[in-house]
Structure formats: C-alpha cells, structure tokens
PDB file of N, CA and C in Angstrom:
ATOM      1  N   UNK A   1     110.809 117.964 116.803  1.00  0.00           N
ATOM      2  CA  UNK A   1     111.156 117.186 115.636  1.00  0.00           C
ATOM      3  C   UNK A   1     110.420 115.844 115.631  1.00  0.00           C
ATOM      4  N   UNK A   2     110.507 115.296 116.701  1.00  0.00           N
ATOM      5  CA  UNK A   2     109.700 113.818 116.774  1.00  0.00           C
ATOM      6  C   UNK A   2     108.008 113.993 116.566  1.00  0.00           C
ATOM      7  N   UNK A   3     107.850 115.140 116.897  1.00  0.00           N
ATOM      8  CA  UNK A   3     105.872 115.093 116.587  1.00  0.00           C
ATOM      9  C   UNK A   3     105.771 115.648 115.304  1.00  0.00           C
ATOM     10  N   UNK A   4     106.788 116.023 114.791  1.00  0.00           N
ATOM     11  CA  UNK A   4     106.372 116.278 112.985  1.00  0.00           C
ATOM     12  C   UNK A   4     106.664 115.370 112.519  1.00  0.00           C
ATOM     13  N   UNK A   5     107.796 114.124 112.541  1.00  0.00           N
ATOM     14  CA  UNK A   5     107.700 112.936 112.573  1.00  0.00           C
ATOM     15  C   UNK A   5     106.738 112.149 112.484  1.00  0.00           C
ATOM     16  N   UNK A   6     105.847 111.970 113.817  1.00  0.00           N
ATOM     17  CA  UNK A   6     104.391 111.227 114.098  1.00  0.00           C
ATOM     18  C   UNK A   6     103.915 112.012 113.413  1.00  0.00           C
ATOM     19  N   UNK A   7     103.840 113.113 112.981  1.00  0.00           N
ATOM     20  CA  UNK A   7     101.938 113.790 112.383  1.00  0.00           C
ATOM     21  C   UNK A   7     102.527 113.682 110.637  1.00  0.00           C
ATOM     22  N   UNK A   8     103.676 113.687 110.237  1.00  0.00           N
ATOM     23  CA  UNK A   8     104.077 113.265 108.893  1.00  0.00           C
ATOM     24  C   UNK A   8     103.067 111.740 108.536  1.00  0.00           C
ATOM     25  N   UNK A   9     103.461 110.886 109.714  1.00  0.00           N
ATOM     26  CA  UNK A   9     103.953 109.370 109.775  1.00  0.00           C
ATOM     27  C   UNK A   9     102.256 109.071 109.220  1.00  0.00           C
ATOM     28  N   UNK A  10     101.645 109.727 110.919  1.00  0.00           N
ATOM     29  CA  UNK A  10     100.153 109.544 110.485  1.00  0.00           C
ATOM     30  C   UNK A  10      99.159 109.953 109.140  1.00  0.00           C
ATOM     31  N   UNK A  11      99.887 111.221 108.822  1.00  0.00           N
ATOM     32  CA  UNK A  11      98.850 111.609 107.601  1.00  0.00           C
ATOM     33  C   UNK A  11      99.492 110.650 106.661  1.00  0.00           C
ATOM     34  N   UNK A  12     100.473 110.302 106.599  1.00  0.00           N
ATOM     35  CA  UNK A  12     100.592 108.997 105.003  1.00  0.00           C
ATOM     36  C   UNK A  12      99.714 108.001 105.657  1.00  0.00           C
ATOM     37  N   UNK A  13      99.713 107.141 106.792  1.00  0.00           N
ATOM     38  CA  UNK A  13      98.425 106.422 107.407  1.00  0.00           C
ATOM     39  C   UNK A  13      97.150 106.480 106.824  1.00  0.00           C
ATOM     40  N   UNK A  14      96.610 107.818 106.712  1.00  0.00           N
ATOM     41  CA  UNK A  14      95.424 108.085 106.625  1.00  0.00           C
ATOM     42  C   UNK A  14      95.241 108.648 104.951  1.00  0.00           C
ATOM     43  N   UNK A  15      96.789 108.362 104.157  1.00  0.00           N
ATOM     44  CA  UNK A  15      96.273 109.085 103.090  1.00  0.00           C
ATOM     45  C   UNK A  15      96.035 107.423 102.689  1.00  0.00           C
ATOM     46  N   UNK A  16      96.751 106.451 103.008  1.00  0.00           N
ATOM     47  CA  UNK A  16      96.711 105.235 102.230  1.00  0.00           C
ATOM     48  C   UNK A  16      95.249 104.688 102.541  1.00  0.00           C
ATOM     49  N   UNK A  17      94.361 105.127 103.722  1.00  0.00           N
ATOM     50  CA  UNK A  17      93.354 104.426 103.933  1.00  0.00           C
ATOM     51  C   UNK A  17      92.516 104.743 103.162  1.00  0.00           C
ATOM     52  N   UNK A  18      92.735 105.909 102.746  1.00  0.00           N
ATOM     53  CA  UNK A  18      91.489 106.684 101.756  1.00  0.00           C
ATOM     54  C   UNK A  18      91.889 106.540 100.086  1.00  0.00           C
ATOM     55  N   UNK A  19      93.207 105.835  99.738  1.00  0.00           N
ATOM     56  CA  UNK A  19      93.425 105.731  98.674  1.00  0.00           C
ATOM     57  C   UNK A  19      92.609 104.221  97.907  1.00  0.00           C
ATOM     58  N   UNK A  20      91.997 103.470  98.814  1.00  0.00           N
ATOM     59  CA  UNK A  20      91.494 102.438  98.443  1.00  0.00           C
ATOM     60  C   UNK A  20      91.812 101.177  98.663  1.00  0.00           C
ATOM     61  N   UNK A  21      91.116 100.059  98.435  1.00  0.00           N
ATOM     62  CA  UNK A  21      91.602  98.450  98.628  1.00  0.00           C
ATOM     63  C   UNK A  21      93.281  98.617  97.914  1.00  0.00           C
ATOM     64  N   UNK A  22      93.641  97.827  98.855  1.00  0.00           N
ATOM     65  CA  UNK A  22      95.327  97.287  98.533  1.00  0.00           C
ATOM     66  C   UNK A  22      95.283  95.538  98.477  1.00  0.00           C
ATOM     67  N   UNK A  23      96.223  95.446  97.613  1.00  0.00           N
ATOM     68  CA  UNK A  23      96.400  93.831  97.360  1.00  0.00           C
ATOM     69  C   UNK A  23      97.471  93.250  98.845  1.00  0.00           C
ATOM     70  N   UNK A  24      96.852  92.444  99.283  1.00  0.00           N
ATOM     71  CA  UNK A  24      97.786  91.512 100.464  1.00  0.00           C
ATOM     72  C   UNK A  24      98.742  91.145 100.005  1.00  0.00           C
ATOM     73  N   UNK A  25     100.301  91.337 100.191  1.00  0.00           N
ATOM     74  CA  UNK A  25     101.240  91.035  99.919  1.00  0.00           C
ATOM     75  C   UNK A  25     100.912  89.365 100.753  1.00  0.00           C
ATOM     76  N   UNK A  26     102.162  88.472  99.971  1.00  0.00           N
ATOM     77  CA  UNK A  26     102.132  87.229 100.620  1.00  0.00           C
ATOM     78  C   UNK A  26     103.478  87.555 101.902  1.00  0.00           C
ATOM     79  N   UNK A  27     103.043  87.252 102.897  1.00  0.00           N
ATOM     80  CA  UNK A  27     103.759  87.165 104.085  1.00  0.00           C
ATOM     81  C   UNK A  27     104.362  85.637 104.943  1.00  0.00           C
ATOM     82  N   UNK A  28     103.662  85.028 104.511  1.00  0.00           N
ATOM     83  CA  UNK A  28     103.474  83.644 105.608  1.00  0.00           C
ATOM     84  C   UNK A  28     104.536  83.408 105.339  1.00  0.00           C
ATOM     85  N   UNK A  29     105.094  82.786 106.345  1.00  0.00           N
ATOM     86  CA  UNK A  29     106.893  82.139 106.472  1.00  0.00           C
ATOM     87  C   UNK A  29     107.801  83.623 107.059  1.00  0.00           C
ATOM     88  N   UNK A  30     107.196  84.879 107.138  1.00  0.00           N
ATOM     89  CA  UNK A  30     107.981  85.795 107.138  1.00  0.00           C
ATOM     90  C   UNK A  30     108.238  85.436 108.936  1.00  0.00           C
ATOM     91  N   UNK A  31     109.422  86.255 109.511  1.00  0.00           N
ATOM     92  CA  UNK A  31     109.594  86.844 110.706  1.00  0.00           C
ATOM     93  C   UNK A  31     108.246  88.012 110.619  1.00  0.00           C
ATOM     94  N   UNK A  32     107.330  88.192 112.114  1.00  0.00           N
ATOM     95  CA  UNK A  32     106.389  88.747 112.732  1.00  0.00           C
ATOM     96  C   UNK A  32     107.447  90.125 112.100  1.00  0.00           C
ATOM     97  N   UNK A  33     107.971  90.736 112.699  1.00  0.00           N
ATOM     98  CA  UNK A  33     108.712  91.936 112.299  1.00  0.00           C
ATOM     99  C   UNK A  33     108.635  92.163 110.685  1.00  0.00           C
ATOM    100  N   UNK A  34     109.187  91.713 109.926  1.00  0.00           N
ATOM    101  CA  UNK A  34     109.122  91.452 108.466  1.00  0.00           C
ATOM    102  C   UNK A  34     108.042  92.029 107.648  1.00  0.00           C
ATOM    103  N   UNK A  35     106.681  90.872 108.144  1.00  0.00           N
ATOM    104  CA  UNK A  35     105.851  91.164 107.748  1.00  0.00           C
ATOM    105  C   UNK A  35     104.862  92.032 107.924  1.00  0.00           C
ATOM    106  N   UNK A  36     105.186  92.928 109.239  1.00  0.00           N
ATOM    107  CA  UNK A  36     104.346  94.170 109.640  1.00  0.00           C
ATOM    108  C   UNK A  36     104.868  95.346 109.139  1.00  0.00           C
ATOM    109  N   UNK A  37     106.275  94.796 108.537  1.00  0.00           N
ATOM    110  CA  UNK A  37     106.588  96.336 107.891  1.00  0.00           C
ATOM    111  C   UNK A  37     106.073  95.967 105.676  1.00  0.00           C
ATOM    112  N   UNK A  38     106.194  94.907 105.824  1.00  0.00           N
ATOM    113  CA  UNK A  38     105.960  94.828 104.044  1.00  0.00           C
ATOM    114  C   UNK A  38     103.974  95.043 104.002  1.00  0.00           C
ATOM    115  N   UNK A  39     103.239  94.841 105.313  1.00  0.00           N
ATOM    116  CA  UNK A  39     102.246  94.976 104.892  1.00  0.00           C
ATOM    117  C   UNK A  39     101.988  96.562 105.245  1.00  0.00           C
ATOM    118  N   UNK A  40     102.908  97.281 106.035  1.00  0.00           N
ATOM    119  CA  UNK A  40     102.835  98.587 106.523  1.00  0.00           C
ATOM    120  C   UNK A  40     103.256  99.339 105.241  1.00  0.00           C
ATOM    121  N   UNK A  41     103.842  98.747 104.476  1.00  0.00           N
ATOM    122  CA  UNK A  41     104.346  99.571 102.943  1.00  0.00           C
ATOM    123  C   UNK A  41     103.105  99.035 101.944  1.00  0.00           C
ATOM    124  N   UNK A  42     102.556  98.664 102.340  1.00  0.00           N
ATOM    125  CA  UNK A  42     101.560  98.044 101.022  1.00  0.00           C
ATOM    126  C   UNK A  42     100.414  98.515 101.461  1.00  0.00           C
ATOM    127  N   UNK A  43     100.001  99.757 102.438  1.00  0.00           N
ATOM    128  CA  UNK A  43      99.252 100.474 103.152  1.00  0.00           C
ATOM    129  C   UNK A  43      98.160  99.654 104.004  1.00  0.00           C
ATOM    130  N   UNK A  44      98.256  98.473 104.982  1.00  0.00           N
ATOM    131  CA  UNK A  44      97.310  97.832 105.270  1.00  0.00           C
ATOM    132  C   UNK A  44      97.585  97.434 106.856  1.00  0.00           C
ATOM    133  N   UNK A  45      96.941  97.439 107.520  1.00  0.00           N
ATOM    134  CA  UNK A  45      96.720  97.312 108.733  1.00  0.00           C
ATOM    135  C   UNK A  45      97.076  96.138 109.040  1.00  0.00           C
ATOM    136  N   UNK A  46      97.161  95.450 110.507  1.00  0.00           N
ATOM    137  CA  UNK A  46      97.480  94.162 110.864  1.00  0.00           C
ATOM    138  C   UNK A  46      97.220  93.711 112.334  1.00  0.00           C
ATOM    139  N   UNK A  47      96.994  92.571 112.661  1.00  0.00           N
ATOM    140  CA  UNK A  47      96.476  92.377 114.458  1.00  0.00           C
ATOM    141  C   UNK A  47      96.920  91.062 113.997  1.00  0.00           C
ATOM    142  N   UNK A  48      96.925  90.752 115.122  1.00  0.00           N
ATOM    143  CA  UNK A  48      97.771  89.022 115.475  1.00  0.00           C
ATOM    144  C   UNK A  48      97.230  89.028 117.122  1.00  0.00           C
ATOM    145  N   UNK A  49      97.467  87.799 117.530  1.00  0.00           N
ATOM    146  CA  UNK A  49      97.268  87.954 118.761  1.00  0.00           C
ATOM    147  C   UNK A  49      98.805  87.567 119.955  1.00  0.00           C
ATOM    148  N   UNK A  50      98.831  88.964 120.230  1.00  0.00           N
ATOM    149  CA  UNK A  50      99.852  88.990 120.900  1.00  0.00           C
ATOM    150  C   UNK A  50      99.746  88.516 122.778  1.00  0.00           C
ATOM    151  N   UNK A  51      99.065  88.393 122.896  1.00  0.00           N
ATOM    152  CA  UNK A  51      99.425  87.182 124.192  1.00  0.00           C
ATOM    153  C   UNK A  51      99.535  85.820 124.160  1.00  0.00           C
ATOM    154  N   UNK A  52     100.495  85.515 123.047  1.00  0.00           N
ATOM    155  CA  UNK A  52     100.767  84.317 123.112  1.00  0.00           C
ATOM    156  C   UNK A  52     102.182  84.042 123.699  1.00  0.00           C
ATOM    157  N   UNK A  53     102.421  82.665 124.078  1.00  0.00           N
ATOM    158  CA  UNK A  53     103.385  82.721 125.102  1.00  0.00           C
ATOM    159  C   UNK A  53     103.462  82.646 126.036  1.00  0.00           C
ATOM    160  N   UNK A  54     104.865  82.398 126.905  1.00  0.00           N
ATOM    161  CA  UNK A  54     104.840  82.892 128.533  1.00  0.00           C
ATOM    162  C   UNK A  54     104.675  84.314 128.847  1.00  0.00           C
ATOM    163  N   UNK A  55     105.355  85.038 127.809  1.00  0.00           N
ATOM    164  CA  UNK A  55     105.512  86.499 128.677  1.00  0.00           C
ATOM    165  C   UNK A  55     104.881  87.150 127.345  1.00  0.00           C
ATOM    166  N   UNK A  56     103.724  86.794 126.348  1.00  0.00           N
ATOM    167  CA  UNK A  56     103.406  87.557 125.136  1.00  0.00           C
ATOM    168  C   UNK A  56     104.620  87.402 124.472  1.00  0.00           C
ATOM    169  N   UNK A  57     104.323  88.167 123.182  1.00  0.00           N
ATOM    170  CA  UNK A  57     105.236  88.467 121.766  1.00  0.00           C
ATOM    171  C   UNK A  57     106.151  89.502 122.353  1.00  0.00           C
ATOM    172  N   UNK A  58     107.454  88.882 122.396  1.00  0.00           N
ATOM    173  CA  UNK A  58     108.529  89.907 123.080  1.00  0.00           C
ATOM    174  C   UNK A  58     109.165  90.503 121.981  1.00  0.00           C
ATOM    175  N   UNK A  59     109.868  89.207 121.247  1.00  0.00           N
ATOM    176  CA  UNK A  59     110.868  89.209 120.432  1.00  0.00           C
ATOM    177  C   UNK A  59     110.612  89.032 119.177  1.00  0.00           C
ATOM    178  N   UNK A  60     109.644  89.920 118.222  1.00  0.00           N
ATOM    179  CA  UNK A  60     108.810  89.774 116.699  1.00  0.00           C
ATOM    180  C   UNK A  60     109.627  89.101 115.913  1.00  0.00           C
ATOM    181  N   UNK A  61     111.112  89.184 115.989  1.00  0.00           N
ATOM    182  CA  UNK A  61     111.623  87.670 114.901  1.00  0.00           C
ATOM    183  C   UNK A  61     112.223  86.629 115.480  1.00  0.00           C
ATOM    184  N   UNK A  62     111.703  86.211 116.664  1.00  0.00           N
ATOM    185  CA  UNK A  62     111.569  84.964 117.008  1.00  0.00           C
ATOM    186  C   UNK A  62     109.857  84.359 116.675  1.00  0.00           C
ATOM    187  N   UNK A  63     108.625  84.779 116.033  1.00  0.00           N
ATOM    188  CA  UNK A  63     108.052  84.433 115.503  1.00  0.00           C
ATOM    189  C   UNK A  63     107.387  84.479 114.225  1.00  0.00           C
ATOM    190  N   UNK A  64     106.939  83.813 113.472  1.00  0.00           N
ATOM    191  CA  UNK A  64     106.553  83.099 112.170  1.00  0.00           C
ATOM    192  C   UNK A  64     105.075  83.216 112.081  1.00  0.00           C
ATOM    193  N   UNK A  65     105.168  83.829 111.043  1.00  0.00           N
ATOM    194  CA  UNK A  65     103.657  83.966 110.259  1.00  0.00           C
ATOM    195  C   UNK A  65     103.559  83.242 109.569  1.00  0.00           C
ATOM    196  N   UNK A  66     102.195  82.540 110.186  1.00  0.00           N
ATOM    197  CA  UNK A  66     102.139  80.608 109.747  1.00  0.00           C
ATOM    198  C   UNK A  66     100.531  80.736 108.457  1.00  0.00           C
ATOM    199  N   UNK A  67     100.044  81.819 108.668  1.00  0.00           N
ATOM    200  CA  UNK A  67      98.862  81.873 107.883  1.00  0.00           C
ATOM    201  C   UNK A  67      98.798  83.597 108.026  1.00  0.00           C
ATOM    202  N   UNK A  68      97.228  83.848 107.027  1.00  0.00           N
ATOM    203  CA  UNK A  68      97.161  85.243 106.978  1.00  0.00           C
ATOM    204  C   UNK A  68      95.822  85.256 106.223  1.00  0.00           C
ATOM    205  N   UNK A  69      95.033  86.275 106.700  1.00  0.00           N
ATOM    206  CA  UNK A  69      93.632  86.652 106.003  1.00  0.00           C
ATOM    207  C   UNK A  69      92.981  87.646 105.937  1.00  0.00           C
ATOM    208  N   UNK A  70      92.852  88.495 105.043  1.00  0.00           N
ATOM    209  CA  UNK A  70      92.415  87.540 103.349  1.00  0.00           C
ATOM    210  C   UNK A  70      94.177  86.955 103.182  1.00  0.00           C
ATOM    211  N   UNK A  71      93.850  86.191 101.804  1.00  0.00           N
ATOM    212  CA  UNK A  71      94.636  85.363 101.276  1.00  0.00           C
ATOM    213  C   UNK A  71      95.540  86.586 100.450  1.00  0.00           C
ATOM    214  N   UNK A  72      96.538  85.857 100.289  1.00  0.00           N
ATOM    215  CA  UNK A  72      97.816  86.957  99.715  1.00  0.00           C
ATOM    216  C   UNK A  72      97.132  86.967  98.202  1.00  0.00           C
ATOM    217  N   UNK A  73      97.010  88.232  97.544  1.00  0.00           N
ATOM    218  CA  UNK A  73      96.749  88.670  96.188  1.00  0.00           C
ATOM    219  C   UNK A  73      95.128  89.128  96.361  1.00  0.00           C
ATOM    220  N   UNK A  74      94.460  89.152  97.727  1.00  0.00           N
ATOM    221  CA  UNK A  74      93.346  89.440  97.685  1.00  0.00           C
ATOM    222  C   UNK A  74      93.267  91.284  97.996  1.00  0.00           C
ATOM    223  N   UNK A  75      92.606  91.980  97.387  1.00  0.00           N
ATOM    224  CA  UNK A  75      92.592  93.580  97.359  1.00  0.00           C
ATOM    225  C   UNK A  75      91.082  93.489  99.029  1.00  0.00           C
ATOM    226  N   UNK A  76      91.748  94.622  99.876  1.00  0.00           N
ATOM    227  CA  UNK A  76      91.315  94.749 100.791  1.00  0.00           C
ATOM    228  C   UNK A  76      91.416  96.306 101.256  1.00  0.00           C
ATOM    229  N   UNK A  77      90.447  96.794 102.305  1.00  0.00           N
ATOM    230  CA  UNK A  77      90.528  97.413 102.665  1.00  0.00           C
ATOM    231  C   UNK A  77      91.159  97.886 104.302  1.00  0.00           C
ATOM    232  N   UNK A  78      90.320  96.194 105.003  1.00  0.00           N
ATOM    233  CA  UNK A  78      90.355  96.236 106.353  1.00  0.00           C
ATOM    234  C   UNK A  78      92.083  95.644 106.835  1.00  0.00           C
ATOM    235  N   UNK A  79      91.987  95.365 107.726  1.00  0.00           N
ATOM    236  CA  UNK A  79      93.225  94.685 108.484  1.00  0.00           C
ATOM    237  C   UNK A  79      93.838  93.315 108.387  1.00  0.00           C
ATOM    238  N   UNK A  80      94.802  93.045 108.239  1.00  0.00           N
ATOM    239  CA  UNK A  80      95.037  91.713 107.870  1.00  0.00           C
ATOM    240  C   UNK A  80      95.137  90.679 109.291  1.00  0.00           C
ATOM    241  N   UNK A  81      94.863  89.511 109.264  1.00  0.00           N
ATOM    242  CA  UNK A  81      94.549  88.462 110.325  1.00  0.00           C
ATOM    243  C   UNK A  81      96.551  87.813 110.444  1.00  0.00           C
ATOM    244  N   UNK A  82      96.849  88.053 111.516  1.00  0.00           N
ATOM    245  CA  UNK A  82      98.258  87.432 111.195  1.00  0.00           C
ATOM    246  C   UNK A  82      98.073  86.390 112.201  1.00  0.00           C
ATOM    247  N   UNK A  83      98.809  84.630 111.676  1.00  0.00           N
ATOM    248  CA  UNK A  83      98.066  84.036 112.311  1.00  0.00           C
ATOM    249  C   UNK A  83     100.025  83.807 112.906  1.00  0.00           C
ATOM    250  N   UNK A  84     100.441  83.320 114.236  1.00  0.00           N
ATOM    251  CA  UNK A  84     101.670  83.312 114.453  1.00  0.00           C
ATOM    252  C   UNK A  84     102.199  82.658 115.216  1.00  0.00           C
ATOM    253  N   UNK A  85     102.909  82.166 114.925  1.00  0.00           N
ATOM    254  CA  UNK A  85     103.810  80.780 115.840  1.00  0.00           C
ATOM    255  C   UNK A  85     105.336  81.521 116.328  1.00  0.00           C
ATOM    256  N   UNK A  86     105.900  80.686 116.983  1.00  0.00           N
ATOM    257  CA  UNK A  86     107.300  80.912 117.821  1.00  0.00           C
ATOM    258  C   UNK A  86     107.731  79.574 117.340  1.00  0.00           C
ATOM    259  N   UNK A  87     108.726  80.716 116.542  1.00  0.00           N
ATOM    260  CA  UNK A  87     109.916  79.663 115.273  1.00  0.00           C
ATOM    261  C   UNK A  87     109.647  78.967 114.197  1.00  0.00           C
ATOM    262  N   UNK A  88     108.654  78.397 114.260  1.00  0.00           N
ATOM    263  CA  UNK A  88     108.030  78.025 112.848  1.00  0.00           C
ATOM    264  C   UNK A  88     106.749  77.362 113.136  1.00  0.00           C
ATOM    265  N   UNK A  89     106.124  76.803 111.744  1.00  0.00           N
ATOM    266  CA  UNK A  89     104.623  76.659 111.754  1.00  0.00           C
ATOM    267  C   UNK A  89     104.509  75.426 111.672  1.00  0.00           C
TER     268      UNK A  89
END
C-alpha cells in the first residue's frame, strides 16, 4: 500500500513538471513547514539551506521564510530559493 502511495505521489510530481511554468505563490513570513507544502501544491520545487543552526533545521515551524526567489507572482519552472531564519527575520 505505501509504494502505490509513493509511485501515485511521484507521477503527480512529474505530471506537474511537465505541465509547465507555475506562478510562485508568496510565502515569506510563512513557517518553513507551511511553505513547502503551499509551494508543493502550486507544483514547484524548493531548497533552503538546511545546515543552519546548532544541530541543522530540526523543527520546520520553528523557522521563517524571510525571503524567496524568484519573487512571489513570478511563473517558473525551476526550484524556489527559500531564504530562512529561526523565529523570525
């Protein structure tokens, strides 16, 4: 049941990549958690840099998406830049 799950999960993945540029939802101010799922529904990829910290990104809504690029309303194809602080910006 769980790998028809993942191979469901992935082919919507791969249908959204091939469906074309998507507009960047605006995220900044969101909880890290938040905003990886509103840009995960708006079919678009995301990287941040997660060794930040003492021990890395443990706890995704204990940090704040302080910036983001491209700019929110810009149509894209590639991955979005999440820029991210612990607690606010």
């Amino acid at each position: 049941m769980i790998v028809v799950l993942l191979l469901i999960a992935g082919v919507k993945d791969i249908v959204h990549a091939l469906e074309g540029p998507h507009t960047v939802p605006d995220v900044r101010n969101m909880s890290l958690s938040a905003a990886k799922m509103n840009l995960h529904d708006a079919g678009l990829g995301y990287t941040y840099d997660s060794n930040q910290g003492t021990f890395g990104i443990v706890a995704e809504s204990d940090w704040v998406v302080c910036d983001e690029s491209p700019a929110p309303g810009t149509k894209t194809k590639s991955k979005v830049w999440l820029d991210v602080r612990r607690f606010s910006c």
